[in-house]
N, C-alpha and C. Protein backbone atom coordinates (compact mmCIF):
# COMPACT_ATOMS: atom_id res chain seq x y z
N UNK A 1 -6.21 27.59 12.28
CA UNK A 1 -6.78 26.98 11.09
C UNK A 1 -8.30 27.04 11.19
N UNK A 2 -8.90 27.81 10.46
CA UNK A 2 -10.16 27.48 9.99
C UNK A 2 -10.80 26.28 9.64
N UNK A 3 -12.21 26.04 10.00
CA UNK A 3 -12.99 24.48 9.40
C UNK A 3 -14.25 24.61 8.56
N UNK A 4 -14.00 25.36 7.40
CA UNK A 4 -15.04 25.06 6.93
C UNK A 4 -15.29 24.12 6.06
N UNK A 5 -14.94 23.54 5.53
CA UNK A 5 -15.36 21.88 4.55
C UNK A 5 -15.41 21.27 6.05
N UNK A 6 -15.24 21.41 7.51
CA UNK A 6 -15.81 20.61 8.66
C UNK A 6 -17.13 20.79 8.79
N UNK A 7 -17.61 22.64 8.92
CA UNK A 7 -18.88 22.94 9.08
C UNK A 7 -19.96 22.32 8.09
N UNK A 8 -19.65 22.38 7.02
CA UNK A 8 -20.56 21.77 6.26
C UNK A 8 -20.48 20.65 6.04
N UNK A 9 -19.63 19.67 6.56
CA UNK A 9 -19.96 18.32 6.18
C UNK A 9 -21.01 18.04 7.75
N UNK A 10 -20.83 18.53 8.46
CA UNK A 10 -21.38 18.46 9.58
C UNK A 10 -22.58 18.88 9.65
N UNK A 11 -23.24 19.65 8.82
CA UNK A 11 -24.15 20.28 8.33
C UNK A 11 -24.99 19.53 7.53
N UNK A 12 -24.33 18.87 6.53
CA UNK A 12 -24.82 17.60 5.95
C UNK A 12 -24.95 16.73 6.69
N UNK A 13 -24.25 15.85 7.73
CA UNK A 13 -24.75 14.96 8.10
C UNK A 13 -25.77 15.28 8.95
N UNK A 14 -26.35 16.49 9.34
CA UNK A 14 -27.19 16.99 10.18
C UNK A 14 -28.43 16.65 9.33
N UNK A 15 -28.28 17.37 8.17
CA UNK A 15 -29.33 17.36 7.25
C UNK A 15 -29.91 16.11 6.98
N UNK A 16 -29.03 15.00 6.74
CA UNK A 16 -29.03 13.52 6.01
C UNK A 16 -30.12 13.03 7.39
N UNK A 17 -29.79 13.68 8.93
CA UNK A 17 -30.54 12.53 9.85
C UNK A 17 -31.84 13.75 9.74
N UNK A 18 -32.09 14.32 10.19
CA UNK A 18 -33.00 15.37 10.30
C UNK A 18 -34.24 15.05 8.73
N UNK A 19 -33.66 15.20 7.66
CA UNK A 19 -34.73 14.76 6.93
C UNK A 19 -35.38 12.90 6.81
N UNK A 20 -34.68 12.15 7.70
CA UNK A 20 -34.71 10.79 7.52
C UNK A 20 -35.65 10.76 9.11
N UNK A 21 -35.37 11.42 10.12
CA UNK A 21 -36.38 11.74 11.22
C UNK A 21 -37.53 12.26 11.30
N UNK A 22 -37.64 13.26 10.00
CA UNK A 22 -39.10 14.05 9.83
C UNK A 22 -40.15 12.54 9.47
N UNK A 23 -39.74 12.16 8.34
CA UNK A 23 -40.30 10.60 7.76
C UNK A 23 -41.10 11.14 6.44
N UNK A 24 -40.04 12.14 5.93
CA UNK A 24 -40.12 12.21 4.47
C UNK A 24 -39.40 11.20 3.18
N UNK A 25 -38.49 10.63 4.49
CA UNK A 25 -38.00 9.55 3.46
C UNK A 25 -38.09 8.02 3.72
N UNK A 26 -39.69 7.74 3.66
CA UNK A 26 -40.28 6.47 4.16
C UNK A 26 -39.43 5.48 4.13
N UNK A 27 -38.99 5.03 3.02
CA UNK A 27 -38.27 4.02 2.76
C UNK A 27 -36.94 3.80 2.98
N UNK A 28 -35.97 5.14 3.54
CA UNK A 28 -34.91 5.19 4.05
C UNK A 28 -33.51 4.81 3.62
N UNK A 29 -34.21 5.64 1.82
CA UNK A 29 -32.92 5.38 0.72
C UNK A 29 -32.15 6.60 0.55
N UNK A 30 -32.45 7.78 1.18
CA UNK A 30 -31.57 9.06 1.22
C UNK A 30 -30.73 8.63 2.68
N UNK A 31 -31.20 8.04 3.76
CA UNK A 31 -30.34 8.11 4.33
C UNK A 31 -29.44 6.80 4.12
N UNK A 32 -29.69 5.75 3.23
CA UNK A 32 -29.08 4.55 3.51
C UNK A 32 -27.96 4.84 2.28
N UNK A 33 -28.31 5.97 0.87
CA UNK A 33 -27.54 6.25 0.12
C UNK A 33 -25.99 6.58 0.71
N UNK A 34 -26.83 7.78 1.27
CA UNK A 34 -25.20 8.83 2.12
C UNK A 34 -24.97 9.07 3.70
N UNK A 35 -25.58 7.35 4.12
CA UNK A 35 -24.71 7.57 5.64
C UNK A 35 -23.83 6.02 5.84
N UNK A 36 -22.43 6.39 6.34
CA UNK A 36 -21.51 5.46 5.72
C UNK A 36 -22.06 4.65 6.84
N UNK A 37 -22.25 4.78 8.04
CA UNK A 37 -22.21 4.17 9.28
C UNK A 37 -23.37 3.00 8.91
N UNK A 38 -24.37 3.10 7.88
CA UNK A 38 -25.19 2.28 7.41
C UNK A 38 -24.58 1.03 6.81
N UNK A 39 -24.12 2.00 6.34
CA UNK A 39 -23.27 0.60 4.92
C UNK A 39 -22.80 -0.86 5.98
N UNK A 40 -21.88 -0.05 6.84
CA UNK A 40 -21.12 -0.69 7.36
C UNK A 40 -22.08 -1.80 8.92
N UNK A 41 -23.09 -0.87 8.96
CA UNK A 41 -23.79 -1.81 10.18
C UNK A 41 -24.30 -3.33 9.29
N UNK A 42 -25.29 -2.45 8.11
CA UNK A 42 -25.88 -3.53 7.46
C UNK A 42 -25.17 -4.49 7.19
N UNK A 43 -24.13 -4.40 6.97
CA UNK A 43 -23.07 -5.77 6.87
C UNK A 43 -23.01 -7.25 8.03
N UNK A 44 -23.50 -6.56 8.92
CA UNK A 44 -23.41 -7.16 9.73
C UNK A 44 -24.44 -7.88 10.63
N UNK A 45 -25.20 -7.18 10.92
CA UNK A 45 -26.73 -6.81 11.35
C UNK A 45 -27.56 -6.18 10.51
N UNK A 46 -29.10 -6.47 10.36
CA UNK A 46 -29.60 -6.30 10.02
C UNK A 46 -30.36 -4.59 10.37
N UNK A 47 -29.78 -3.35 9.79
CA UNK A 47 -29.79 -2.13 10.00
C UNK A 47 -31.03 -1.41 11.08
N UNK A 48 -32.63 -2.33 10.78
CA UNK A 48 -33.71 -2.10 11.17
C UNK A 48 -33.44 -2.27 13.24
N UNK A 49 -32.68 -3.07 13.27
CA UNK A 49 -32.40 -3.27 14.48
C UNK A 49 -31.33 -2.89 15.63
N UNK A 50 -30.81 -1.78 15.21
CA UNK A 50 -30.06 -0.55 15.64
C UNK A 50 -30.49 0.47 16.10
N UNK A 51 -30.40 0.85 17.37
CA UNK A 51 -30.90 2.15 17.50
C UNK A 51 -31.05 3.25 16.65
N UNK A 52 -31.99 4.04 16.27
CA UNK A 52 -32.10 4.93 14.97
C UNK A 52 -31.00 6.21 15.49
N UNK A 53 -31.40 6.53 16.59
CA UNK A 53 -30.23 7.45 17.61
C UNK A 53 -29.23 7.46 16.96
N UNK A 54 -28.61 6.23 17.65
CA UNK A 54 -27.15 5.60 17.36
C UNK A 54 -26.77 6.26 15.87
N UNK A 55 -27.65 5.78 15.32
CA UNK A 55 -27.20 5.56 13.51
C UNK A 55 -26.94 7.35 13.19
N UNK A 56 -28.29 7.91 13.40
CA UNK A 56 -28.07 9.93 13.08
C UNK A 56 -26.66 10.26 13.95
N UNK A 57 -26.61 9.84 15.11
CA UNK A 57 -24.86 10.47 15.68
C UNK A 57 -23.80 10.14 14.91
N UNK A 58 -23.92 8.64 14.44
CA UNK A 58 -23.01 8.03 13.96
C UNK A 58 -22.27 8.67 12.48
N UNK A 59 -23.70 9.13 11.95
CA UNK A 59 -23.71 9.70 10.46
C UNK A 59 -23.27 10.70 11.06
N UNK A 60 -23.88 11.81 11.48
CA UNK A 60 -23.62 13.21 11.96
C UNK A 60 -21.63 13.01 11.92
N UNK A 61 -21.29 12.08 12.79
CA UNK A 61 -19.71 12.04 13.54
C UNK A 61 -18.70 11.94 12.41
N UNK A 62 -19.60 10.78 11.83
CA UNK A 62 -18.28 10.67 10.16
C UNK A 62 -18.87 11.37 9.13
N UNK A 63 -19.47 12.31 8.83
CA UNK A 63 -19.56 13.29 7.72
C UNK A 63 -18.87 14.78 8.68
N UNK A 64 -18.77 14.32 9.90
CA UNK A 64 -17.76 15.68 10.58
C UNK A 64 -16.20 14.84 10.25
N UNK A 65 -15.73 13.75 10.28
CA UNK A 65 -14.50 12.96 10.37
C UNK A 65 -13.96 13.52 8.73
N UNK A 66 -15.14 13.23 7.85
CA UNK A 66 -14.67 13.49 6.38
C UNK A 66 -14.66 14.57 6.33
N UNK A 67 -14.94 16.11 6.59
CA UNK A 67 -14.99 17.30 6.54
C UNK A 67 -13.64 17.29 7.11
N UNK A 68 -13.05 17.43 8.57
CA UNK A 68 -12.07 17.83 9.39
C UNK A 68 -10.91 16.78 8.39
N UNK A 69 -10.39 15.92 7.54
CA UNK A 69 -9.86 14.99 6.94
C UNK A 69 -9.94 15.94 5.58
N UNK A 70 -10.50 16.48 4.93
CA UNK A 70 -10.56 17.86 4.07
C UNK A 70 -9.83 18.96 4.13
N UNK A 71 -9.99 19.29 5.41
CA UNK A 71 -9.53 20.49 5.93
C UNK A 71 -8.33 20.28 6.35
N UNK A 72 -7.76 19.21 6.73
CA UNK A 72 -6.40 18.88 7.20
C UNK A 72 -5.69 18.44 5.69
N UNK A 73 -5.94 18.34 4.85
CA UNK A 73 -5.18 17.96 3.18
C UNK A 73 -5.37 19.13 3.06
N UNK A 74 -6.35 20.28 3.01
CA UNK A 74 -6.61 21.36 1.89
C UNK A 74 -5.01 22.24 2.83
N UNK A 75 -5.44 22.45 4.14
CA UNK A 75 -4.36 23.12 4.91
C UNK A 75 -2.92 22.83 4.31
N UNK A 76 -2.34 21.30 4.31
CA UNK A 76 -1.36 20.61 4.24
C UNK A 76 -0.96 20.92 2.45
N UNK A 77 -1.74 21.02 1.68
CA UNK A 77 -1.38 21.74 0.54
C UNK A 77 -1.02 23.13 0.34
N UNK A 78 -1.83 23.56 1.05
CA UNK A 78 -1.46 25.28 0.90
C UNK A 78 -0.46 25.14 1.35
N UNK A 79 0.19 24.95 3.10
CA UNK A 79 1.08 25.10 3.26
C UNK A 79 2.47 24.45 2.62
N UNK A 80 2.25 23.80 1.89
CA UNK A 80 3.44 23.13 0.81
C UNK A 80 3.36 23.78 -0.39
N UNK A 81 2.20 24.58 -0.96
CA UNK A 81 2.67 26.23 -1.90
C UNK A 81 3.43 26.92 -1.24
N UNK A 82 3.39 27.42 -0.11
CA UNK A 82 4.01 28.32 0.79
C UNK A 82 5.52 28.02 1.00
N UNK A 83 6.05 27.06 0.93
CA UNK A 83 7.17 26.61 1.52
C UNK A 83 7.21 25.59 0.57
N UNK A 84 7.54 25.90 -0.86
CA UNK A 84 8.51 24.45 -2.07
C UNK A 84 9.40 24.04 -1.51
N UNK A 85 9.74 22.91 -1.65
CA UNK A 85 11.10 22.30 -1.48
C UNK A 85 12.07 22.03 -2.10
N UNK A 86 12.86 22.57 -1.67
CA UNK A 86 14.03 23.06 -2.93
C UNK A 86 14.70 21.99 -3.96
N UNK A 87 15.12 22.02 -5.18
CA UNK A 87 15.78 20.73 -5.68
C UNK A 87 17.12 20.76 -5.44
N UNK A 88 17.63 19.57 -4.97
CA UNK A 88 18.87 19.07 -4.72
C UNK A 88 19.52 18.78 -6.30
């Protein structure tokens, strides 16, 4: 099985920390838009006080989780074109 909706979500989350590390995005609303691992810290803790590290792996890991979760439905469809199930 091939991964590509993996590569590129992985790609994206690469992108999402990488432009939030340069410090083109001062205010840290591109990465707080589309990194889930945010959502979910800020809930709890106050986001500023998290390793920034932590947070780009974190993003990086689940925009690879949602890619490979893509690729395992897109697979799981094709192969159910391939093989209908017959009517009883």
């Amino acid at each position: 099985m091939r991964y590509p909706v993996t590569i590129v979500a992985t790609l994206i989350g690469l992108a999402i920390s990488l432009f939030n590390s340069t410090g083109y995005d001062p205010h840290n609303m591109v990465f707080f838009m589309f990194s889930i691992p945010s959502w979910i810290v800020d809930l709890f803790v106050d986001v500023h006080e998290v390793n920034v590290l932590l947070m780009y792996a974190l993003t990086v890991i689940t925009w690879a989780l949602l890619g490979f979760v893509a690729d395992i439905l897109i697979a799981r469809g094709r192969e159910s074109e391939r093989h209908p199930r017959s009517a009883k």
